[in-house]
Protein backbone atom coordinates (compact mmCIF):
# COMPACT_ATOMS: atom_id res chain seq x y z
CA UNK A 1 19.89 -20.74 -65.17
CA UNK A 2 18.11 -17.09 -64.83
CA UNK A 3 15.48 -19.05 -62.54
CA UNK A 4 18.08 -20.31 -60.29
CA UNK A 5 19.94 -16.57 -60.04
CA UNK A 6 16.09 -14.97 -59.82
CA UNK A 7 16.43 -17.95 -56.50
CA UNK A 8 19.41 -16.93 -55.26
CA UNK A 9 18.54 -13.47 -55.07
CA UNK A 10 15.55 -13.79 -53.61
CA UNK A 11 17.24 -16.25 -51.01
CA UNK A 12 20.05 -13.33 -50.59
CA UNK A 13 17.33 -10.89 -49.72
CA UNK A 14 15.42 -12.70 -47.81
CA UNK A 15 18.48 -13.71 -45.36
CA UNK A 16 19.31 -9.66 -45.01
CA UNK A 17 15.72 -8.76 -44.37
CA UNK A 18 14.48 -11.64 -41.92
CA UNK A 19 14.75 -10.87 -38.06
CA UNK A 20 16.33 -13.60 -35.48
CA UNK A 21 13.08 -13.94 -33.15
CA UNK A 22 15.58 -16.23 -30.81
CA UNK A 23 14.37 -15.21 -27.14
CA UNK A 24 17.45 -16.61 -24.97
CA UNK A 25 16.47 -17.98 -21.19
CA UNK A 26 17.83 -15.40 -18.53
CA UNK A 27 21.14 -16.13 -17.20
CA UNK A 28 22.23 -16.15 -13.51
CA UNK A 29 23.14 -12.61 -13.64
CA UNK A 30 20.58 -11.43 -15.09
CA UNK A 31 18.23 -13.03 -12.53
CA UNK A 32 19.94 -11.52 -9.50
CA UNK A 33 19.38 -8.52 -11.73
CA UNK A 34 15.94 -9.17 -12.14
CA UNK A 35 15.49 -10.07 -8.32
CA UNK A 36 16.74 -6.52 -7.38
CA UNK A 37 14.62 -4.35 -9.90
CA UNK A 38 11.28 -6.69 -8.46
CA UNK A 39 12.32 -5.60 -4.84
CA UNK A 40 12.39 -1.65 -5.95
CA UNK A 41 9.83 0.41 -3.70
CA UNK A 42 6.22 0.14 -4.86
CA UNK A 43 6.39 4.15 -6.02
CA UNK A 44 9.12 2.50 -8.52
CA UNK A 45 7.15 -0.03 -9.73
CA UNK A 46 4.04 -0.02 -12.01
CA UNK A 47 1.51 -2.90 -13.20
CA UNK A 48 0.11 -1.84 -16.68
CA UNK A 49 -1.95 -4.64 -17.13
CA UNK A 50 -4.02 -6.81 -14.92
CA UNK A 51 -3.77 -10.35 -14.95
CA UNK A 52 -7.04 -10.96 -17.42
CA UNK A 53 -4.80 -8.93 -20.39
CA UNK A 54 -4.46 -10.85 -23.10
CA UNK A 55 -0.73 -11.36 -24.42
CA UNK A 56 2.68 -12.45 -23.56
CA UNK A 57 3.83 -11.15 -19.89
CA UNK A 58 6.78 -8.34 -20.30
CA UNK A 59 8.60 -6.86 -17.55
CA UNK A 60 10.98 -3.84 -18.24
CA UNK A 61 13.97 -3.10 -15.90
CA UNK A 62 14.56 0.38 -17.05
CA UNK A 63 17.29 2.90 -15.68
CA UNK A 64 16.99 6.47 -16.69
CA UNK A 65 19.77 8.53 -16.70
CA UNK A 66 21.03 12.22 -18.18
CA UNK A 67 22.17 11.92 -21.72
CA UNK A 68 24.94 15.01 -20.85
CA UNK A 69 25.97 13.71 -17.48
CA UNK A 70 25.18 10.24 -17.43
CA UNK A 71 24.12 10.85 -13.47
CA UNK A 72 20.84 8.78 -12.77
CA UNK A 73 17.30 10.56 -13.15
CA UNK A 74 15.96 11.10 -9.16
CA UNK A 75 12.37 10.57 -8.42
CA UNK A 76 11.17 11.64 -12.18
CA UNK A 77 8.17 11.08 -13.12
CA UNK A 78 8.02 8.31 -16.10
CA UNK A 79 4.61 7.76 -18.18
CA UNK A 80 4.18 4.63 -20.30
CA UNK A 81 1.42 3.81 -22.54
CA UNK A 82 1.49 0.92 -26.09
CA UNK A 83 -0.75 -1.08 -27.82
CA UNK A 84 -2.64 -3.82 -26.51
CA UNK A 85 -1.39 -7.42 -27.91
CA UNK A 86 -4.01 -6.94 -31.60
CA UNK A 87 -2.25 -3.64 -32.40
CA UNK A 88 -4.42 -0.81 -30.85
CA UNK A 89 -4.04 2.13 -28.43
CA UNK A 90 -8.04 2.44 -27.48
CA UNK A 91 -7.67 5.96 -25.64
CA UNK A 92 -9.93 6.84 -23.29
CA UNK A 93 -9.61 10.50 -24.91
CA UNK A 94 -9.72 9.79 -28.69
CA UNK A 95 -7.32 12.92 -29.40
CA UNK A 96 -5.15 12.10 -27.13
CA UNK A 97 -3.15 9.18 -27.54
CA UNK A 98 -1.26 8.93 -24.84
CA UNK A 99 -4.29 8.11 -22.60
CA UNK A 100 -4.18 4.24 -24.11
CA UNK A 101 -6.04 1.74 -22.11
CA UNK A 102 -2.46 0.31 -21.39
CA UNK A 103 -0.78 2.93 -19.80
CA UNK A 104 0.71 4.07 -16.57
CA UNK A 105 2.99 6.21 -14.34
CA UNK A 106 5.81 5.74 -12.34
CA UNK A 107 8.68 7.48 -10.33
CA UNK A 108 11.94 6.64 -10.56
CA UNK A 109 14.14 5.39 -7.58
CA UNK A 110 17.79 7.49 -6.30
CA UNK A 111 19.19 5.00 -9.05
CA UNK A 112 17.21 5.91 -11.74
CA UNK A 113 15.06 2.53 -11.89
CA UNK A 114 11.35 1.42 -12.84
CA UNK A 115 10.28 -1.64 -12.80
CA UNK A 116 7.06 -2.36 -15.18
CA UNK A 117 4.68 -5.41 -15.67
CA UNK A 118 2.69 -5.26 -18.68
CA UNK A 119 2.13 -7.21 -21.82
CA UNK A 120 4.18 -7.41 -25.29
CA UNK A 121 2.18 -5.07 -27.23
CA UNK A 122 1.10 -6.18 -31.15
CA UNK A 123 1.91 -4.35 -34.54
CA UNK A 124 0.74 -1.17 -34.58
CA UNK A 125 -1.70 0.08 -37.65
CA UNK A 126 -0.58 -2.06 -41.34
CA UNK A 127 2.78 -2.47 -40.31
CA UNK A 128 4.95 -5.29 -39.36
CA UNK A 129 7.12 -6.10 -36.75
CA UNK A 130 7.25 -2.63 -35.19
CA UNK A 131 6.19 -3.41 -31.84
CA UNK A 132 7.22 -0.78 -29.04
CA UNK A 133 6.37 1.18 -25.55
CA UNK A 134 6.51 4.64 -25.60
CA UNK A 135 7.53 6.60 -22.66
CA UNK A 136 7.15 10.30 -21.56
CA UNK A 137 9.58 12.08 -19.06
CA UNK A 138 8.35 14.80 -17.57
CA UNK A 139 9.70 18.05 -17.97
CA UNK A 140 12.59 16.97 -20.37
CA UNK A 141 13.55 18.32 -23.53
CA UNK A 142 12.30 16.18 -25.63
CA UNK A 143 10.23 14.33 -23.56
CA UNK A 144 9.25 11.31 -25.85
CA UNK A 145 11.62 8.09 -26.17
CA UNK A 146 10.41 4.93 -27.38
CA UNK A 147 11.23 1.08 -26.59
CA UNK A 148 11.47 -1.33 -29.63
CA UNK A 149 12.26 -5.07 -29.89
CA UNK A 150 15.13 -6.72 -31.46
CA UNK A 151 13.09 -9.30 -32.22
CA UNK A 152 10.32 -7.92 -33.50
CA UNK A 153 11.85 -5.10 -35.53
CA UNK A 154 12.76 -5.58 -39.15
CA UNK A 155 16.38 -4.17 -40.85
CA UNK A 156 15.21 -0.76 -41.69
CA UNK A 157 13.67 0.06 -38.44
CA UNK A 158 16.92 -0.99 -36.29
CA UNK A 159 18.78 1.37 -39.21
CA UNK A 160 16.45 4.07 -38.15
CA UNK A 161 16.67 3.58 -34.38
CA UNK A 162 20.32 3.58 -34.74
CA UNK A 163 20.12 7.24 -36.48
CA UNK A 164 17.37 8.21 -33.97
CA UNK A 165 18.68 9.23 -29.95
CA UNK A 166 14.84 8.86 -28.91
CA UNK A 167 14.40 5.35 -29.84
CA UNK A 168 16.13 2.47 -27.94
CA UNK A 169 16.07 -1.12 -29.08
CA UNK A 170 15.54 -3.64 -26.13
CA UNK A 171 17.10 -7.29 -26.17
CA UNK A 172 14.30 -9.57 -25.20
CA UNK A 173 14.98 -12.05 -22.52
CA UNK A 174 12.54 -14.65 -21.13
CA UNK A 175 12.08 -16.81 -17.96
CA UNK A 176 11.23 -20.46 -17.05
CA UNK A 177 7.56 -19.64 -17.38
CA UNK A 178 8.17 -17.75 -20.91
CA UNK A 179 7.72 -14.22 -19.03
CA UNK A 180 9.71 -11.58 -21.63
CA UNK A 181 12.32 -9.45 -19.40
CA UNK A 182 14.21 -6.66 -21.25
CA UNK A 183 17.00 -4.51 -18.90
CA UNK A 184 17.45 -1.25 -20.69
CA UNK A 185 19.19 2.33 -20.08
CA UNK A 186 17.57 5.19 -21.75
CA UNK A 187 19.77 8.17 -21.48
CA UNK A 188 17.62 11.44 -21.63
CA UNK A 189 18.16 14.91 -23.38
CA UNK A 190 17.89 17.86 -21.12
CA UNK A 191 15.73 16.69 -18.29
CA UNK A 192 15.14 19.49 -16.23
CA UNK A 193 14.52 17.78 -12.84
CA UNK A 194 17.58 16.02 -12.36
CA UNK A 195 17.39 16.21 -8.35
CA UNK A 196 20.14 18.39 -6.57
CA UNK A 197 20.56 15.41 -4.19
CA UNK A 198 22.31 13.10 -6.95
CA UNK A 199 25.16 13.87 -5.10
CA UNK A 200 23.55 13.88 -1.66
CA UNK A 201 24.20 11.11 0.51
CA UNK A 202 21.34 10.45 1.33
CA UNK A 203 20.18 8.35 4.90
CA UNK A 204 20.73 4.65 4.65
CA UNK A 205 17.33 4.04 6.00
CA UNK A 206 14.73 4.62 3.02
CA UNK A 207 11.61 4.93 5.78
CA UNK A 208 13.51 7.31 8.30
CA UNK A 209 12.91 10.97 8.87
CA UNK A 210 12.87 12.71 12.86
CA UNK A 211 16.46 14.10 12.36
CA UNK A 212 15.17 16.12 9.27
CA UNK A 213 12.74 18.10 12.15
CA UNK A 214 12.16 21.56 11.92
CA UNK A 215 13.02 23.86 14.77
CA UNK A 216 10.62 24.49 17.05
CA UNK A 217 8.01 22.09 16.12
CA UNK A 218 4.82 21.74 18.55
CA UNK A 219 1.96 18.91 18.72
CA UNK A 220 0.35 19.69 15.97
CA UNK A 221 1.55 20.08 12.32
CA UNK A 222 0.71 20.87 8.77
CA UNK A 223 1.55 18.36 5.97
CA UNK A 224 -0.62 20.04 3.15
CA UNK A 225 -1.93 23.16 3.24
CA UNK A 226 -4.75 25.20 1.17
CA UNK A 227 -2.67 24.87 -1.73
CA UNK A 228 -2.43 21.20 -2.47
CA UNK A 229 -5.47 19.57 -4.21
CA UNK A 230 -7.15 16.68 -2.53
CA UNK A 231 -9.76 16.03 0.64
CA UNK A 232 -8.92 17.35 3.65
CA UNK A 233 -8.12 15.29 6.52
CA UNK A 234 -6.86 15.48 9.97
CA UNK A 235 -5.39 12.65 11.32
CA UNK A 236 -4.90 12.93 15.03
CA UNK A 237 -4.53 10.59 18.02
CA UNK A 238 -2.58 9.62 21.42
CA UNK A 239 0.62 7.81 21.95
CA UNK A 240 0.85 6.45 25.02
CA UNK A 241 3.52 4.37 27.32
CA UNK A 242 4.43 0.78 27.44
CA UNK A 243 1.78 0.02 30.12
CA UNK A 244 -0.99 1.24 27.17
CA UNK A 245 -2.48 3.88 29.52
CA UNK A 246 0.00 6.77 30.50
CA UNK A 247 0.27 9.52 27.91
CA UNK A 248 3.89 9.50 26.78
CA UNK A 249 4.89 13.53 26.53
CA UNK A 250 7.60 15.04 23.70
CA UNK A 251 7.45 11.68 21.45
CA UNK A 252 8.17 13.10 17.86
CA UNK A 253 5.91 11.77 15.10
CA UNK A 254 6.83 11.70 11.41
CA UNK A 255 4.88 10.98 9.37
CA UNK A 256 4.29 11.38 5.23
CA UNK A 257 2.43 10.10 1.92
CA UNK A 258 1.37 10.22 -1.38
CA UNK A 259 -0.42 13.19 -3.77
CA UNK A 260 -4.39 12.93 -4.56
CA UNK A 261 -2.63 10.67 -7.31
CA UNK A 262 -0.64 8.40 -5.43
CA UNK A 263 3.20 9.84 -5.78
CA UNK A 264 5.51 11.26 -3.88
CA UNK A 265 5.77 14.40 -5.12
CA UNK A 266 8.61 17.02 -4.92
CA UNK A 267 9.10 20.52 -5.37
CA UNK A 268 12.84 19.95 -6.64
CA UNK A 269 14.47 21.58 -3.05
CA UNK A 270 14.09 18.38 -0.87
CA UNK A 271 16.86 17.53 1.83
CA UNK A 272 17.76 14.19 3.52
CA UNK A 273 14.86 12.15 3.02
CA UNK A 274 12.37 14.27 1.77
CA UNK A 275 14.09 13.56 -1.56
CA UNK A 276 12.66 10.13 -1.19
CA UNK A 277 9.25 10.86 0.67
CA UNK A 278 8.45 14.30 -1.01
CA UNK A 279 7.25 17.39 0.36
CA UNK A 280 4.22 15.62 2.10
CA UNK A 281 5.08 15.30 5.56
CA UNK A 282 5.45 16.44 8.78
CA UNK A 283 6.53 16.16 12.39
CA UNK A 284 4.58 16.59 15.37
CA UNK A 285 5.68 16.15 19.47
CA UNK A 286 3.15 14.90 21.40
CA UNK A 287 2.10 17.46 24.77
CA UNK A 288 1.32 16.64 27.64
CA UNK A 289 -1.72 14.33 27.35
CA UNK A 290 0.58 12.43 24.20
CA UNK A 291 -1.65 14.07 21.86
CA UNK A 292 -0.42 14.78 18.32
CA UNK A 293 -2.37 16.00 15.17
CA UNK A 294 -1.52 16.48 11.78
CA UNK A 295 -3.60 18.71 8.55
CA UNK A 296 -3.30 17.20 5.49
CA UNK A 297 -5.35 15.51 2.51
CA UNK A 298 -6.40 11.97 2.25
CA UNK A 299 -3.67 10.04 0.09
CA UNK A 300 -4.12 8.04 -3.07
CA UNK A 301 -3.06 4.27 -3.26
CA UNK A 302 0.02 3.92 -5.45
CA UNK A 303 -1.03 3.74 -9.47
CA UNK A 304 -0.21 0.13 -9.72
CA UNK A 305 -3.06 -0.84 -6.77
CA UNK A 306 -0.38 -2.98 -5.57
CA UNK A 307 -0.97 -1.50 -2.05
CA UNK A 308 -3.81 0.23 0.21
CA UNK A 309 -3.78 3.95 0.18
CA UNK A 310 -1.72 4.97 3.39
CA UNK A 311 0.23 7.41 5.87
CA UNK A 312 3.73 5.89 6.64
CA UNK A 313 4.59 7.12 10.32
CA UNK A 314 7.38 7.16 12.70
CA UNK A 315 8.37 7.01 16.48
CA UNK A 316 11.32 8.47 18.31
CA UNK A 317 11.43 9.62 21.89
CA UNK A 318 14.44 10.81 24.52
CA UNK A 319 15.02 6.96 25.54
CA UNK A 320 14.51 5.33 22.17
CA UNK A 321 15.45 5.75 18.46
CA UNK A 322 13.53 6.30 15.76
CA UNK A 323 11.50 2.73 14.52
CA UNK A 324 8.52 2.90 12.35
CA UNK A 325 5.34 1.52 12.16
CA UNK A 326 2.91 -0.83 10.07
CA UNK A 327 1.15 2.22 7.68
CA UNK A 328 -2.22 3.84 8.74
CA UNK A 329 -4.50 2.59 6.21
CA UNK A 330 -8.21 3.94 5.82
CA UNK A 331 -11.60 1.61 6.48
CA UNK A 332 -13.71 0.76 3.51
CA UNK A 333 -10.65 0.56 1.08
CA UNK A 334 -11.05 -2.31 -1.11
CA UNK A 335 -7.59 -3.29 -1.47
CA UNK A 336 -7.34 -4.14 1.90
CA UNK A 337 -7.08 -7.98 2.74
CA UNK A 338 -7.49 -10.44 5.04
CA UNK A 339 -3.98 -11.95 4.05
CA UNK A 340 -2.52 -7.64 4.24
CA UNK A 341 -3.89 -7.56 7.66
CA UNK A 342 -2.32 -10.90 8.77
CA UNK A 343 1.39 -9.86 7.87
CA UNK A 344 1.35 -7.03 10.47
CA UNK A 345 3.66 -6.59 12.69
CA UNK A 346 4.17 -3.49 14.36
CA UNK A 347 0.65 -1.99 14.40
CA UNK A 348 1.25 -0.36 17.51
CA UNK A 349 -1.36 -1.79 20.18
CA UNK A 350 -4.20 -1.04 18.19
CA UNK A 351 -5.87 -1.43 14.85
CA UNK A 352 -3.63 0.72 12.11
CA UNK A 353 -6.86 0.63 10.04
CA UNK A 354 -8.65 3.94 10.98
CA UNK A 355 -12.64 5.31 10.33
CA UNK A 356 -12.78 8.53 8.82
CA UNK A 357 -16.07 10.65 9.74
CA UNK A 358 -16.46 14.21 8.39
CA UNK A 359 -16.78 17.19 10.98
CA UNK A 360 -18.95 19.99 10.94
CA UNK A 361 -17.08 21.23 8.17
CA UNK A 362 -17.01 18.18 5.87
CA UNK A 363 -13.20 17.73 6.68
CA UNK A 364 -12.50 13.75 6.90
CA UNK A 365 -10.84 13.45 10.99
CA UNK A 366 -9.25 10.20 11.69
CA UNK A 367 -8.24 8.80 15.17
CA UNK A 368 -5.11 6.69 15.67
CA UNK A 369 -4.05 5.66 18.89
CA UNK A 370 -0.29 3.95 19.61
CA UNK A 371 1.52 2.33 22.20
CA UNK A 372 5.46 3.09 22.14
CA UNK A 373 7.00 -0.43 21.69
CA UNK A 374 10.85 -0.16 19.97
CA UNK A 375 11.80 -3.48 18.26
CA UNK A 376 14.64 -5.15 20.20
């Protein structure tokens, strides 16, 4: 009889301590969900690890938003970094943690969204079932908030997440090919660069920019001055008229692009579309021989490699609106391929893929030449 109460104790215990690993198949809403936060811009989304990492696929849909306001966190800057899949951080500073092999950086959208592909990292250290992501926004007060499983977290550690505002506990989710999906909302204390422009309306096209000209603009232009870190460049070149030889005169140029680390980064006073593109860029009107020029440094590819390192640009002139262009991408970058090169569209009459050759005074000077042609 005391055997079979010691047994039903035990059995009681056990059924209060073990954890429901049940990983449910995405439902149709939840794939359209899915659908959307794969589509986010590529300065949204962020590949931790390649496709060589060992461990289960995870993707995170994450929205960030204020924890006061509830508003959405603009364009703010979102570090991840976790274990690999046998437990361990392997940072390429060893007092530093946060510089795991697994780790990465994103932006967030005007929604407050991230998309990130990665792996489900392992057990951390002795313990069980404690498997998480940490994240790091910038500039917030605290800045650390951490992503646990329901499945893999034990009673006591959903008790302490459930005490804790900087922990969040994500639902696992998985589709047809077993790839883990978790949507989440983290709401953040005090982050500092919530974006003035929340409110903005903002243009409905996300590439746009002419009608956010300066006054008095000439042919030439300065993106980044002195100030910014990264190698100089000047990217210059002529745009010329349908027939690919006259030099079309007053044809404003926009053009803009990442950091020396691949984001677009803002200085927190950003109108109209700059709140998007950041405070790299520029507008330039061609003169008289179609010329236009623009100072800058030589841009970064996105973190996630996804895409070549790049200058997006843009055409409008007095008898047609504003269109944009396939990106001016740099020669010798490895990302570059054959396939890339074969979706083009709209490279403007010549190659978008430009040399750079150093002047006299070491500063990198690319040439790109373009013939106006507005889509119909």
């Amino acid at each position: 009889m005391k055997n079979l109460l010691v047994l039903i104790l035990i059995s009681l215990l056990f059924t209060q301590c073990s954890i429901d690993r049940t990983i449910l198949p995405l439902d149709k809403t939840e794939l359209e969900r899915l659908e959307k936060f794969k589509s986010l811009d590529s300065n949204s989304k962020v590949q931790i690890s390649d496709e060589d990492e060992l461990g289960q696929k995870l993707w995170l849909c994450l929205t960030f938003v204020s924890k006061e306001s509830k508003a959405p966190l603009m364009n703010q800057k979102i570090h991840l970094y976790h274990t690999s899949s046998k437990g361990v951080y392997e940072p390429y500073n060893p007092n530093d943690e946060t510089t795991a092999r697994l780790s990465g950086s994103v932006f967030t959208d005007e929604e407050g969204q991230v998309f990130v592909q990665t792996i489900l990292p392992g057990d951390y250290g002795s313990s069980q079932d404690n498997r998480h992501v940490h994240t790091t926004v910038e500039n917030a007060k605290p800045e650390a908030y951490d992503i646990h499983f329901k499945q893999f977290t034990g009673q006591m550690g959903k008790n302490f997440i459930s005490d804790n505002d900087q922990f969040f506990l994500a639902n696992l989710k998985q589709t047809v090919d077993s790839t883990l999906v978790a949507f989440l909302t983290i709401e953040v204390k005090n982050p500092k660069s919530l974006s003035m422009a929340i409110s903005q309306e903002l243009p409905d096209c996300e590439w746009c920019g002419a009608k956010d000209k300066p006054d008095n603009i000439t042919w030439e232009s300065i993106i980044a001055d002195e100030t910014v870190p990264g190698e100089r460049l000047i990217m210059e070149g002529t745009i010329y008229k349908k027939d690919g030889k006259t030099p079309a005169e007053n044809v404003l140029v926009y053009a803009y692009h990442t950091n020396n680390e691949g984001f677009y980064v803002k200085k927190g006073n950003e109108t109209g579309n700059g709140v998007r593109h950041g405070f790299l860029r520029g507008w330039a009107k061609t003169n008289s021989d179609g010329r236009y020029r623009f100072y800058t440094i030589k841009p970064a590819p996105y973190p996630n490699h996804l895409e070549p390192a790049h200058i997006h640009m843009t055409l409008m002139g007095d008898d047609f609106n504003e269109y944009w262009i396939d990106a001016t991408w740099f020669k010798g970058d490895k990302i570059i391929t054959k396939q890339m090169t074969e979706k083009l569209t709209r490279a403007g009459g010549f190659s978008n893929i430009i040399e750079l050759i150093p002047n006299d005074k070491g500063i990198l000077v690319g040439k790109r030449d373009i013939i106006i042609n507005p889509p119909q």
